[in-house]
Protein backbone atom coordinates (compact mmCIF):
# COMPACT_ATOMS: atom_id res chain seq x y z
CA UNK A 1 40.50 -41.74 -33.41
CA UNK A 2 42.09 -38.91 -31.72
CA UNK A 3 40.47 -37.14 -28.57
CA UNK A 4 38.04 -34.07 -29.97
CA UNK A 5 37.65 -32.59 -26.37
CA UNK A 6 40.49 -31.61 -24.00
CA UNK A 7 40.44 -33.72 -20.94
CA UNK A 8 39.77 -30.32 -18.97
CA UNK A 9 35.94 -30.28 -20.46
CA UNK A 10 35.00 -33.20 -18.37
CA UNK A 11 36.38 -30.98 -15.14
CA UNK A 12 34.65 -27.61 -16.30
CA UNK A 13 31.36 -29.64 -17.39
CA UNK A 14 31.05 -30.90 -13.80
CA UNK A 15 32.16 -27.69 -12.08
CA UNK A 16 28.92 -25.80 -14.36
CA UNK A 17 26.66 -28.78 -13.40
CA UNK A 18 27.38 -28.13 -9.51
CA UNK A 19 27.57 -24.51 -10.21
CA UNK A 20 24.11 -24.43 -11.55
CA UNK A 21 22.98 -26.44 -8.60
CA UNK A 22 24.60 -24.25 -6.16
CA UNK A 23 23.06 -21.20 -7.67
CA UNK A 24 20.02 -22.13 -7.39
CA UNK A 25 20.13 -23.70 -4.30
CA UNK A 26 21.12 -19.85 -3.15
CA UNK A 27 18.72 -18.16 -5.63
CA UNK A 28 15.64 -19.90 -3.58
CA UNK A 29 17.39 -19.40 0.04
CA UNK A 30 17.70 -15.69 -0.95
CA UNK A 31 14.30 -15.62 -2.38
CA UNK A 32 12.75 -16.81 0.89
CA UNK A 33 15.10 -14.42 2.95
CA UNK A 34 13.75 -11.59 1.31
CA UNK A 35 10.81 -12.78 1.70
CA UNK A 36 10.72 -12.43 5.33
CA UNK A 37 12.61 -9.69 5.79
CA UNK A 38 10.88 -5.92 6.59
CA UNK A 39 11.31 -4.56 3.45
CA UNK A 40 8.63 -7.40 2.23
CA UNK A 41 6.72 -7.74 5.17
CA UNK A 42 6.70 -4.39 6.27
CA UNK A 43 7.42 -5.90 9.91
CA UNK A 44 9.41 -3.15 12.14
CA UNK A 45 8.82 0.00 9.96
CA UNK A 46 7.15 2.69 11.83
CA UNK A 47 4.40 4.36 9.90
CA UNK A 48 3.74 8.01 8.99
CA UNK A 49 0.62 9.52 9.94
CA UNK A 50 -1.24 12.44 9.06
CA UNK A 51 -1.10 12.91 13.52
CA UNK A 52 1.99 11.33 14.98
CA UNK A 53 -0.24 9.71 17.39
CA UNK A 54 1.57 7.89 20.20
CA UNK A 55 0.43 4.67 21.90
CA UNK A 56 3.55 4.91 24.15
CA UNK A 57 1.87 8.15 25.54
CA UNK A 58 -2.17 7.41 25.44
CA UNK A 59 -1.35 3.65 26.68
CA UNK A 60 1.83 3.45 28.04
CA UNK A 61 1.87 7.11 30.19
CA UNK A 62 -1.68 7.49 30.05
CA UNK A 63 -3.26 4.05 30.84
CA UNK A 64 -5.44 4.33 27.87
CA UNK A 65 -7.52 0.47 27.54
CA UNK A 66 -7.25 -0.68 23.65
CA UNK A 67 -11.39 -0.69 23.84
CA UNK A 68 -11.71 3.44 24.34
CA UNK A 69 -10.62 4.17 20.87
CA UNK A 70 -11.11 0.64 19.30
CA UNK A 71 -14.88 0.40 20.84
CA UNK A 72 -15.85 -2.49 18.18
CA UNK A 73 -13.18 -4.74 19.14
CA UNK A 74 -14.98 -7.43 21.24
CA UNK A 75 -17.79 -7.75 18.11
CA UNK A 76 -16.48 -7.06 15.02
CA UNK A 77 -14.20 -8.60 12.48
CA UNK A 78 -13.05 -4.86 12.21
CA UNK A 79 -11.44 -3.32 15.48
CA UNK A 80 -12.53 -0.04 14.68
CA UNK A 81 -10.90 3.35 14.07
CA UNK A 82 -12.10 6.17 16.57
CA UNK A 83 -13.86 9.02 15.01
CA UNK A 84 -12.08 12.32 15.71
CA UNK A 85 -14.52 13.18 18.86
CA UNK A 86 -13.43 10.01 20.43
CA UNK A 87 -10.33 12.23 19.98
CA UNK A 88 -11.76 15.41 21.14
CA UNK A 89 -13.13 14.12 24.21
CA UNK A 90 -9.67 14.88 25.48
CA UNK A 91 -8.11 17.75 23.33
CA UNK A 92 -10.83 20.27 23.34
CA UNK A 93 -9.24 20.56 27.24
CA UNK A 94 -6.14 19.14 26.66
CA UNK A 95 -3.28 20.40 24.26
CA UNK A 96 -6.45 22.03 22.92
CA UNK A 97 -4.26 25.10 20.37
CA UNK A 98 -1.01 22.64 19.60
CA UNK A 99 0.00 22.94 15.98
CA UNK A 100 0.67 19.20 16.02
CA UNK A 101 -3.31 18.69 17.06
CA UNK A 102 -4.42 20.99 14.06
CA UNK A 103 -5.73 18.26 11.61
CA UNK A 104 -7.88 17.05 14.35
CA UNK A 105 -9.38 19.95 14.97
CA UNK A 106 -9.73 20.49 11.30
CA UNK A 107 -11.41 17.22 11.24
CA UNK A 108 -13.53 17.92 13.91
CA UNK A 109 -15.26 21.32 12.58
CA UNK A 110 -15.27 19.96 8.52
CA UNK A 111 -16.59 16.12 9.44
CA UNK A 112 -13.96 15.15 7.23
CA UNK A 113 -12.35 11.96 9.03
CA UNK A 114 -8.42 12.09 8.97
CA UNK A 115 -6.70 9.45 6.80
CA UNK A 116 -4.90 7.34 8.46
CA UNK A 117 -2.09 5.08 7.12
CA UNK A 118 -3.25 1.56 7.87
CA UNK A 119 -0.08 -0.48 10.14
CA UNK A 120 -1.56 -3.61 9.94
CA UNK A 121 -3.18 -4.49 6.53
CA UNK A 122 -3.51 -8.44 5.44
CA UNK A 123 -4.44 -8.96 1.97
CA UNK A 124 -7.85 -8.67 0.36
CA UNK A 125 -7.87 -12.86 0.25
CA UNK A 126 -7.44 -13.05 4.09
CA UNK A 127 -10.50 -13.58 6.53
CA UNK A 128 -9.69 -12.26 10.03
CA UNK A 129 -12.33 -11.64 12.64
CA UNK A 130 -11.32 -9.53 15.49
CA UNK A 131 -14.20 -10.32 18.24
CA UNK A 132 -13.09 -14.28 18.08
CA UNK A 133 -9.61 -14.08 18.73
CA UNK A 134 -10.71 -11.81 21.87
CA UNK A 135 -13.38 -14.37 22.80
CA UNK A 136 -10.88 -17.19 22.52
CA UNK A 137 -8.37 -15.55 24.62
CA UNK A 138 -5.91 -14.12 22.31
CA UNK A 139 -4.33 -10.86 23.77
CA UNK A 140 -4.24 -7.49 21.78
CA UNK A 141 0.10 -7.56 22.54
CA UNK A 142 0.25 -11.43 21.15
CA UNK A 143 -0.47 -9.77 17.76
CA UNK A 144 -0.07 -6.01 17.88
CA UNK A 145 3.03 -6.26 20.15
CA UNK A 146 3.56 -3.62 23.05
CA UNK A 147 1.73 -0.54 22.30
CA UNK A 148 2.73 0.41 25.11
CA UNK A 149 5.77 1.22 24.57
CA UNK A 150 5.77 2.51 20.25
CA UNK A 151 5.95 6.05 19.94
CA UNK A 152 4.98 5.71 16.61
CA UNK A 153 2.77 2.52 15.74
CA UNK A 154 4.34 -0.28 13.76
CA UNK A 155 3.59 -4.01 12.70
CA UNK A 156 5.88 -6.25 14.99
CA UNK A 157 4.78 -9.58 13.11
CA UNK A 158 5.36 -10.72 9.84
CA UNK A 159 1.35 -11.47 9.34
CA UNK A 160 2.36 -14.49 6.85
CA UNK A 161 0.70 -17.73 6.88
CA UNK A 162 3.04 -19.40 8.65
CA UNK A 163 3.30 -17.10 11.56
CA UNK A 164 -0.99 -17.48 11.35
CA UNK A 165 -0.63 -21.14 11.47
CA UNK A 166 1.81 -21.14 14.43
CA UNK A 167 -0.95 -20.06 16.66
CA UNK A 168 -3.92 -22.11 15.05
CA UNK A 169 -1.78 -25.53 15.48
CA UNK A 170 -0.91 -24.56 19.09
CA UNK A 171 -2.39 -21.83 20.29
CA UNK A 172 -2.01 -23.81 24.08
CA UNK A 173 0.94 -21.63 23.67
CA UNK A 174 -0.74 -18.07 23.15
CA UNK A 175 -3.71 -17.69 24.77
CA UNK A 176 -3.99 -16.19 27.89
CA UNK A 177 -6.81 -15.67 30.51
CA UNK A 178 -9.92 -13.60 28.69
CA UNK A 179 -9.48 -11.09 31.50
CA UNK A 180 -6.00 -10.09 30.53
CA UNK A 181 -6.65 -10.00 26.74
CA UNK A 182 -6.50 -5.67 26.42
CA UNK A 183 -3.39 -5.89 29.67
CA UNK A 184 -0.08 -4.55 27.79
CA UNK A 185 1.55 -5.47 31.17
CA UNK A 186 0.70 -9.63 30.60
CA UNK A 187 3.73 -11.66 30.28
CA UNK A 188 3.28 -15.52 29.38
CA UNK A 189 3.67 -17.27 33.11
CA UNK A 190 6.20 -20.36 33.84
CA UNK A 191 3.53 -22.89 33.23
CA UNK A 192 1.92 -21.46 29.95
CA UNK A 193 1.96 -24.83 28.27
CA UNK A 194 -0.19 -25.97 30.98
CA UNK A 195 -2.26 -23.07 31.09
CA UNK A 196 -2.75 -22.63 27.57
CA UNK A 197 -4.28 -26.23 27.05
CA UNK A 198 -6.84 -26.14 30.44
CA UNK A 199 -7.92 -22.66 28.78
CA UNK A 200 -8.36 -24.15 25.20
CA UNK A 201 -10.78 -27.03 26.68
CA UNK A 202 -12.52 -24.21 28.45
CA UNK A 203 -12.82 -21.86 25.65
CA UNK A 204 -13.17 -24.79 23.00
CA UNK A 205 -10.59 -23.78 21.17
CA UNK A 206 -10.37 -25.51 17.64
CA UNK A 207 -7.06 -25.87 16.15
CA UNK A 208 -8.48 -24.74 12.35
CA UNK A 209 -6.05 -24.91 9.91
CA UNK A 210 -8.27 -25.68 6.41
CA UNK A 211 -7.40 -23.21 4.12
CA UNK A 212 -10.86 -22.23 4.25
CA UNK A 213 -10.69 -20.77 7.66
CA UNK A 214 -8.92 -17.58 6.27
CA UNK A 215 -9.58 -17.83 2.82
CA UNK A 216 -13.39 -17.69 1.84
């Protein structure tokens, strides 16, 4: 019986087999790179605001603590946004006829609170309580990054599971002393290992990671 197929199919059938393979292989890498990247995360991209507001300046230059405009901080899931007097407090004095400060003044005399873009925004599904982290020790600059020094606010981490779970399976290697929680200056000593787990026994720190703990 003579030979339907050129000997060549065998070659080219094993070459789209391994092709296939490969291309997906690289379809899920590049799926999960994108994934992480900025323009999913949002991770890195400054934010637009209605007032350029500068953390760099109020904390950084100014010595600003987190808890003068974020007041509910320490005992709410919510850290708070500061009303526009919190604002005024300041700017009636201070910069008090700048263009740039005119939709706070706006605000001020209508009661109308300015809309603010929101930096760091986790899904509706996500549980995260602001006042427990602080209890437990976990610094505003582990999360938020340094204010200090962002002209213009933006979201340092990713805020994906993963980067959640880091910390909840060993946070030993977060948490600092509850005294230095709001310090921008705090830099993780030498010894943090060492520190970290004498300060989770004395904070009893759980290491939750049911997927209940977020998602309720």
């Amino acid at each position: 019986m003579s030979q339907i197929f050129h000997r060549s199919t065998n070659t080219i059938a094993k070459v789209t087999v391994f092709g296939a393979l490969f291309g997906l292989a690289f379809a899920a890498w590049a799926l999960a790179t994108l994934n992480r990247s900025s323009w999913a995360t949002g991770a890195g991209v400054a934010r637009e605001q209605p007032v350029q507001f500068s953390h760099a300046h109020h904390v950084g230059d100014e010595g600003f603590d987190c808890r003068y405009c974020h007041t509910s901080v320490e005992t709410s899931a919510f850290a708070g946004i500061p009303p526009t007097k919190t604002c005024m407090n300041c700017h009636s004095q201070i910069w008090a006829t700048s263009p740039a400060l005119e939709p706070v003044r706006a605000s001020f005399r209508t009661g109308e609170s300015i809309r603010w873009t929101r930096v760091h925004d986790l899904p509706d599904f996500v549980y995260f309580d602001h006042s427990i982290h602080v209890s437990k020790g976990v610094g505003c600059t582990t999360c938020h990054g340094k204010v200090d020094q962002m002209p213009l606010m933006f979201q340092q981490a990713s805020l994906q599971m993963d980067w959640c779970l880091d910390c909840h399976r060993h946070p030993e290697k977060y948490v600092r002393p509850r005294e230095q929680v709001f310090s921008v200056y705090y830099e993780p000593p030498a010894n943090q290992i060492e520190l970290g787990r004498a300060l989770v026994k004395e904070y009893k720190i759980q290491s939750l990671t049911s997927c209940s703990t977020c998602h309720r």
